[in-house]
N, C-alpha and C. Protein backbone atom coordinates (compact mmCIF):
# COMPACT_ATOMS: atom_id res chain seq x y z
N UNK A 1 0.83 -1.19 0.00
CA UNK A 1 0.00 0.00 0.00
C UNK A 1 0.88 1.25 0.00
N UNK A 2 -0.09 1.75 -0.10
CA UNK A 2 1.04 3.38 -0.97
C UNK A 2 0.68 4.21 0.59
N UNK A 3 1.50 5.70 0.90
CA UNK A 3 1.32 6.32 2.14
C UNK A 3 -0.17 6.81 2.02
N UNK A 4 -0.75 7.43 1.10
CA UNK A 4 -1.96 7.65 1.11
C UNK A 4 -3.10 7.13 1.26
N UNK A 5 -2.92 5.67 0.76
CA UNK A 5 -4.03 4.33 1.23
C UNK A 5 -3.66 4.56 3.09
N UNK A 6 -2.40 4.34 3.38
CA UNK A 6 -2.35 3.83 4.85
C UNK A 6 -2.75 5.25 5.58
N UNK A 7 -2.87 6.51 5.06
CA UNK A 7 -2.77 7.47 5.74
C UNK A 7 -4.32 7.28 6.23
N UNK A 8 -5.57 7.29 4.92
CA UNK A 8 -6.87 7.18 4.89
C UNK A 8 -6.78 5.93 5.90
N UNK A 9 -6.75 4.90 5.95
CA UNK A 9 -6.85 3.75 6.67
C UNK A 9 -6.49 4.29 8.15
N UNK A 10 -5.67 4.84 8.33
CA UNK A 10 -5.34 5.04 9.61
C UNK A 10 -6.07 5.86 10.55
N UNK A 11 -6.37 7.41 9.81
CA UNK A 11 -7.23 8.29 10.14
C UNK A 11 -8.70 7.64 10.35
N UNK A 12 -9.24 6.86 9.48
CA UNK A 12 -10.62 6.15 9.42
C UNK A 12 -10.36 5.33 10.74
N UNK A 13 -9.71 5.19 10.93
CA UNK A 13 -9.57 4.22 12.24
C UNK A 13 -10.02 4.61 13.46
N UNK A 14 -8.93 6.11 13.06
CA UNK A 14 -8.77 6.76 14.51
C UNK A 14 -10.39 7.46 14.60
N UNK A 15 -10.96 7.88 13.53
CA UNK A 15 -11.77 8.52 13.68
C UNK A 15 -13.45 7.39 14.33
N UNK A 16 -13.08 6.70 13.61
CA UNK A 16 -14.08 5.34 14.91
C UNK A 16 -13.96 5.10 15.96
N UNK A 17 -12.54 5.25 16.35
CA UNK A 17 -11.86 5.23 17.74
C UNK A 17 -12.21 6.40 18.67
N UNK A 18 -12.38 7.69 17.94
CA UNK A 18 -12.79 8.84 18.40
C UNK A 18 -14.45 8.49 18.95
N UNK A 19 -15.24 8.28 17.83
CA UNK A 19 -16.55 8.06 18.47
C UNK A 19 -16.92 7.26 19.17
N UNK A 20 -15.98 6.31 19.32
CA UNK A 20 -16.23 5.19 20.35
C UNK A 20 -16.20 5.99 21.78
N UNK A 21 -15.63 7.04 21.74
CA UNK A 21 -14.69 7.60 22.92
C UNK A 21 -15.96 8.60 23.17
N UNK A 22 -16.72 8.92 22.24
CA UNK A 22 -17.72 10.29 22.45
C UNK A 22 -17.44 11.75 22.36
N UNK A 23 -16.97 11.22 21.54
CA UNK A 23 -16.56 12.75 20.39
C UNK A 23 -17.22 12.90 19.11
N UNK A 24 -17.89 14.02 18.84
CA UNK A 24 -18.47 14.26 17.84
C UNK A 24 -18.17 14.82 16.82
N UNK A 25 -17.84 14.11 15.63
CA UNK A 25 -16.56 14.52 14.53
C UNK A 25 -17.37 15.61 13.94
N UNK A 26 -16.49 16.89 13.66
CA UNK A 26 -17.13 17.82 13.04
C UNK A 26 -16.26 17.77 11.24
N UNK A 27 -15.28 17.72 11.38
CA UNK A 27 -14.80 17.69 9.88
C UNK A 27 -13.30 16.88 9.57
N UNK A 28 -12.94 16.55 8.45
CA UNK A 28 -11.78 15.51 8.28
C UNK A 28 -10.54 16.58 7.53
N UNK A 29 -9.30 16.31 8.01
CA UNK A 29 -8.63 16.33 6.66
C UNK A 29 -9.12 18.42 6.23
N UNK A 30 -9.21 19.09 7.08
CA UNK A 30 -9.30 20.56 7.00
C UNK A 30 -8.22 21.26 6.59
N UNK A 31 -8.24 21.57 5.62
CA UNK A 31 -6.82 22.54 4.92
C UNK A 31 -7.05 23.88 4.71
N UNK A 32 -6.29 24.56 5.16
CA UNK A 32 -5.94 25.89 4.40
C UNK A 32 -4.79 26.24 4.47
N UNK A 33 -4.30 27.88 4.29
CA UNK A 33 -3.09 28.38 3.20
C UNK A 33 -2.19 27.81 4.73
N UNK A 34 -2.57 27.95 5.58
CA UNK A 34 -1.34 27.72 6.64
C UNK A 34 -1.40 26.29 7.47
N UNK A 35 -2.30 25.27 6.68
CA UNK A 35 -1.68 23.77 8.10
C UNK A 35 -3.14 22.95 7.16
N UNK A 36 -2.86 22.19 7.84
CA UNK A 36 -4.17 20.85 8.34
C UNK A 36 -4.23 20.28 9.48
N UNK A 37 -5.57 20.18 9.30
CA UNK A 37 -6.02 19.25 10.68
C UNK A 37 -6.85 17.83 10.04
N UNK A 38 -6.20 17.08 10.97
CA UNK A 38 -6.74 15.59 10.69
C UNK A 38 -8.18 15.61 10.82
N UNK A 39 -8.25 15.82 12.07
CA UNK A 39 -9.88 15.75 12.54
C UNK A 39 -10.26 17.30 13.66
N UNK A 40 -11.34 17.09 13.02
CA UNK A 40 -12.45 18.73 14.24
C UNK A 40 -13.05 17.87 14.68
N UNK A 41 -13.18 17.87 15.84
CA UNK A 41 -14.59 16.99 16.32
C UNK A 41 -15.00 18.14 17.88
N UNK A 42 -16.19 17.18 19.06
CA UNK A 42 -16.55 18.38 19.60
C UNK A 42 -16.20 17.45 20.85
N UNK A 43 -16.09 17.56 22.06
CA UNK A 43 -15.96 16.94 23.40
C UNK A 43 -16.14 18.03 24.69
N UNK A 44 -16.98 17.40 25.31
CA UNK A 44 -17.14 18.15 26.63
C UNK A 44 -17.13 19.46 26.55
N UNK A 45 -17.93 19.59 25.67
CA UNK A 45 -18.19 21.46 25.10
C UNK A 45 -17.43 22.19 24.01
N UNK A 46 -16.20 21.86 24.10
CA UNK A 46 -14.72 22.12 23.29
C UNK A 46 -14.81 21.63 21.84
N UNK A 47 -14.66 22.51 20.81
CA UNK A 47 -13.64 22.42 19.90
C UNK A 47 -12.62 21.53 20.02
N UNK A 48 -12.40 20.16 19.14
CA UNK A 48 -11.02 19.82 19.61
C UNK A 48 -10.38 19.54 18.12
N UNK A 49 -8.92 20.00 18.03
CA UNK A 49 -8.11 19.63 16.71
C UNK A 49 -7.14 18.58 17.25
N UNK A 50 -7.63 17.66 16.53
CA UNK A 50 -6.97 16.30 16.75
C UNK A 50 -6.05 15.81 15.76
N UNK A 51 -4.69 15.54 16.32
CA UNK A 51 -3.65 15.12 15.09
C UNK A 51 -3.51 13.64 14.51
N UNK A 52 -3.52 13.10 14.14
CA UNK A 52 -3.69 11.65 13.74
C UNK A 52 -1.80 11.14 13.42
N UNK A 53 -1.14 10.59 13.99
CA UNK A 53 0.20 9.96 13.81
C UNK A 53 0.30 8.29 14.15
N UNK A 54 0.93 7.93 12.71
CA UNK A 54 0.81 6.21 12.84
C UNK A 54 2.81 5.96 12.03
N UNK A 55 2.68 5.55 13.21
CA UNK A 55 4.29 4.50 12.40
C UNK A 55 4.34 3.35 12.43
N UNK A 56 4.35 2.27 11.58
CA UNK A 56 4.57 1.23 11.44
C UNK A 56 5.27 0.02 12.26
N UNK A 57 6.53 1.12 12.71
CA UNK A 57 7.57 0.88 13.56
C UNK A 57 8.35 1.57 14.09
N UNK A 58 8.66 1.40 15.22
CA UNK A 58 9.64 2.71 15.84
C UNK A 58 10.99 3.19 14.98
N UNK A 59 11.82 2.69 14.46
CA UNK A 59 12.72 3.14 13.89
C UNK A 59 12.82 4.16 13.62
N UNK A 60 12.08 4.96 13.62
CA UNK A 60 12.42 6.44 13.34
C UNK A 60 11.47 7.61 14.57
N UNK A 61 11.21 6.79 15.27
CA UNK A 61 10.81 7.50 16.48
C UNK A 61 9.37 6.74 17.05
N UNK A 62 8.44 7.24 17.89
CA UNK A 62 7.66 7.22 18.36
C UNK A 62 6.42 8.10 17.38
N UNK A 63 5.01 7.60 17.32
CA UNK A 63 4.05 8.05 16.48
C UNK A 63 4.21 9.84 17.31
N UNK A 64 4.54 9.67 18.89
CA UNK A 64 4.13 11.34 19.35
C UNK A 64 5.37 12.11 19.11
N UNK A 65 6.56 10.99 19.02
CA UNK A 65 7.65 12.61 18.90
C UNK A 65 6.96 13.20 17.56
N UNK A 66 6.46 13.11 16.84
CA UNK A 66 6.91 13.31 15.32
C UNK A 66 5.81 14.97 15.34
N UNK A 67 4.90 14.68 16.73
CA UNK A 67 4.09 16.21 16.77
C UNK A 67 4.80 16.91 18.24
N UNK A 68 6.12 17.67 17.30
CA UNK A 68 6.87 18.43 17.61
C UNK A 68 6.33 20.04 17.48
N UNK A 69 7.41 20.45 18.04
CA UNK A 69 7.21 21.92 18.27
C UNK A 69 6.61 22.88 16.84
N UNK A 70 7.43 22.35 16.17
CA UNK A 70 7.17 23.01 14.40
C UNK A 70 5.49 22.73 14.13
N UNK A 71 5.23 20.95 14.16
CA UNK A 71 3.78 20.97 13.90
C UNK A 71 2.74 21.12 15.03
N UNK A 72 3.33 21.33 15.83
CA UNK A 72 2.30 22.13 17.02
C UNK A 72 1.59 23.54 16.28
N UNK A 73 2.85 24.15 15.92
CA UNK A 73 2.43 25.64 15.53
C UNK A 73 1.66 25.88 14.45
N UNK A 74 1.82 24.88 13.55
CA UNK A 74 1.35 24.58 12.35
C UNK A 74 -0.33 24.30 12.71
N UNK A 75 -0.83 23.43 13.62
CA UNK A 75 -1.88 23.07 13.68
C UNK A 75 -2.40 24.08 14.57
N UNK A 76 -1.83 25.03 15.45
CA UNK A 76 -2.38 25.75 16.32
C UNK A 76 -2.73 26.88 15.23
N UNK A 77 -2.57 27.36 13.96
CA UNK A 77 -2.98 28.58 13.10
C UNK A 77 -3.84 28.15 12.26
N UNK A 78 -3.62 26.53 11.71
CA UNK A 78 -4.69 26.15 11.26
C UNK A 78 -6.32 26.28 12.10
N UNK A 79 -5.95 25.77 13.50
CA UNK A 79 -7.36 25.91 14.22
C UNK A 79 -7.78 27.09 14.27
N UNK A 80 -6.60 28.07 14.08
CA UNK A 80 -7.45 29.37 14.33
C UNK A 80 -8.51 30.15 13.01
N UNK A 81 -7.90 29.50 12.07
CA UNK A 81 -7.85 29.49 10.37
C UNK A 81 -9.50 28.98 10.54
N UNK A 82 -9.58 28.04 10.83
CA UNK A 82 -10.95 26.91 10.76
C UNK A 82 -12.37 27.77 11.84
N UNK A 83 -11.79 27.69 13.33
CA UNK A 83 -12.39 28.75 14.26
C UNK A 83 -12.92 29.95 13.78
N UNK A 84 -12.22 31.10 12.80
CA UNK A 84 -12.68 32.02 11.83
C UNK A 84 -13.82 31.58 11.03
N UNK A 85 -13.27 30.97 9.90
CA UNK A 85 -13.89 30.33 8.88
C UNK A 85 -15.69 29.89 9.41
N UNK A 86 -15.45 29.02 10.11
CA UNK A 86 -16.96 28.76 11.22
C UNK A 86 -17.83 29.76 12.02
N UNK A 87 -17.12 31.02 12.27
CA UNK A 87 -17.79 31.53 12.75
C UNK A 87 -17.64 31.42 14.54
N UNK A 88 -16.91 30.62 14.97
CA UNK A 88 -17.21 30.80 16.61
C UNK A 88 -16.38 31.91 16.82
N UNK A 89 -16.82 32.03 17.76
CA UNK A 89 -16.57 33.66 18.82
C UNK A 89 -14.83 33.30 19.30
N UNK A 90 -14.40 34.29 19.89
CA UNK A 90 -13.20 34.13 20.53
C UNK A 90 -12.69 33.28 21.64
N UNK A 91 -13.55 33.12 22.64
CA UNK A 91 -13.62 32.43 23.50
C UNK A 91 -14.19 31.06 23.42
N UNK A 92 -14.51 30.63 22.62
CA UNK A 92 -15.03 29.08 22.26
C UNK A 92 -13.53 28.29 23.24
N UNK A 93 -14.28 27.60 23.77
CA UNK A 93 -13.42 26.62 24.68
C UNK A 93 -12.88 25.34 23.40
N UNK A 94 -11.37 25.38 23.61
CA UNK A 94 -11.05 24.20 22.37
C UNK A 94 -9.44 23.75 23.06
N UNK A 95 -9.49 22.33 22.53
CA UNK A 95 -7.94 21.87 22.81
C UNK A 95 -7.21 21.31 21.70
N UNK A 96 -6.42 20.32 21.80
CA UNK A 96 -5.51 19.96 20.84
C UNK A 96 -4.96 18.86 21.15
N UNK A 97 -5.63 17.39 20.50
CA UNK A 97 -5.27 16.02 21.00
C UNK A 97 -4.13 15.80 19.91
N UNK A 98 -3.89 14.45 20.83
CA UNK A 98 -3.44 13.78 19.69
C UNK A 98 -3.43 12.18 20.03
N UNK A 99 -3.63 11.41 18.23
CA UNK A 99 -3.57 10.29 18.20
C UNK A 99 -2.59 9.48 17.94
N UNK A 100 -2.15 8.74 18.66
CA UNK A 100 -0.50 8.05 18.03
C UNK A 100 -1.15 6.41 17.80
N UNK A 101 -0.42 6.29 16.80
CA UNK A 101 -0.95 4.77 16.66
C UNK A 101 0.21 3.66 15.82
N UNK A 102 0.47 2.48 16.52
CA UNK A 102 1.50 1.71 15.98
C UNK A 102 0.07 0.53 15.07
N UNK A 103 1.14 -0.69 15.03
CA UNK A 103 0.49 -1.82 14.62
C UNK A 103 -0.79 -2.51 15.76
N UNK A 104 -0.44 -2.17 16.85
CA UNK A 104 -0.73 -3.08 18.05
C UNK A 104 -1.95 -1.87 18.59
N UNK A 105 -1.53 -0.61 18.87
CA UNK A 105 -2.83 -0.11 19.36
C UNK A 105 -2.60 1.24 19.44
N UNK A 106 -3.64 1.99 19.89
CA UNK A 106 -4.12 3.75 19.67
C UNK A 106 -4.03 3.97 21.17
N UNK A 107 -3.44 5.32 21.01
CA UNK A 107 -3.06 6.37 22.66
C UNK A 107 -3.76 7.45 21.95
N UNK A 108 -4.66 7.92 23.32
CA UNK A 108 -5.03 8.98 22.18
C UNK A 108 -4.37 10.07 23.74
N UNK A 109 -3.64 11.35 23.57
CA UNK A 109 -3.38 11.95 24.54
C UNK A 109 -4.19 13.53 24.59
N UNK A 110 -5.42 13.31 25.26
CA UNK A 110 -6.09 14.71 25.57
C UNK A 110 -5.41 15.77 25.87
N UNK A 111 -5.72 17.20 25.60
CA UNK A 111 -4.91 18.18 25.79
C UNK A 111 -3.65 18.44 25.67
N UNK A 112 -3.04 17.74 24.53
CA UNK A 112 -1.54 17.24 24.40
C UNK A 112 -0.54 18.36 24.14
N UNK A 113 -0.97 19.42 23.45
CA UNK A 113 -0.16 20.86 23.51
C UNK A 113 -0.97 21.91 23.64
């Protein structure tokens, strides 16, 4: 499989994994001029931008190092990008998960940056 089959496969995963959890997916795969976000969904009142990371195998790190400082920032202008775009107010309560996922199983870490 090519990275783009496994990317869709992976995200679809996580995103079942999400509703299992009781989160209410608001949108996939959100782009604009400055980032993406894997998933919008809604939890315990909040906005949440959720990152989706899968490695096969550690060899080149852990699925969470890889949401480093650089793509922190990246996804933190995207949300703000999306937050605009929608219309919520300034104060909308929102966080920033993330999903790491090997072969064996999903961490998902709430409030992660």
């Amino acid at each position: 499989m090519n990275k783009r089959t496994v990317g869709a496969q992976t995200e679809e995963r996580a995103a079942r994994y999400l509703e299992k959890q009781g989160y209410a997916l608001v949108a996939r795969n959100y782009r604009c001029y400055c980032g993406e976000i894997d998933i919008v969904a809604e939890d315990g009142g909040a906005v949440v931008f959720i990152e989706v990371k899968y490695r096969r195998t550690a060899e080149y790190g852990t699925p969470e190092q890889a949401v480093d400082a650089h793509k922190q920032a990246r996804i933190r202008r995207a949300a703000m990008c999306f937050l605009k775009e929608q219309g919520f107010s300034d104060d909308t309560a929102m966080r920033f998960d993330v999903i790491a996922m090997d072969e064996r199983e999903i961490r998902l870490y709430r409030d992660a940056f």
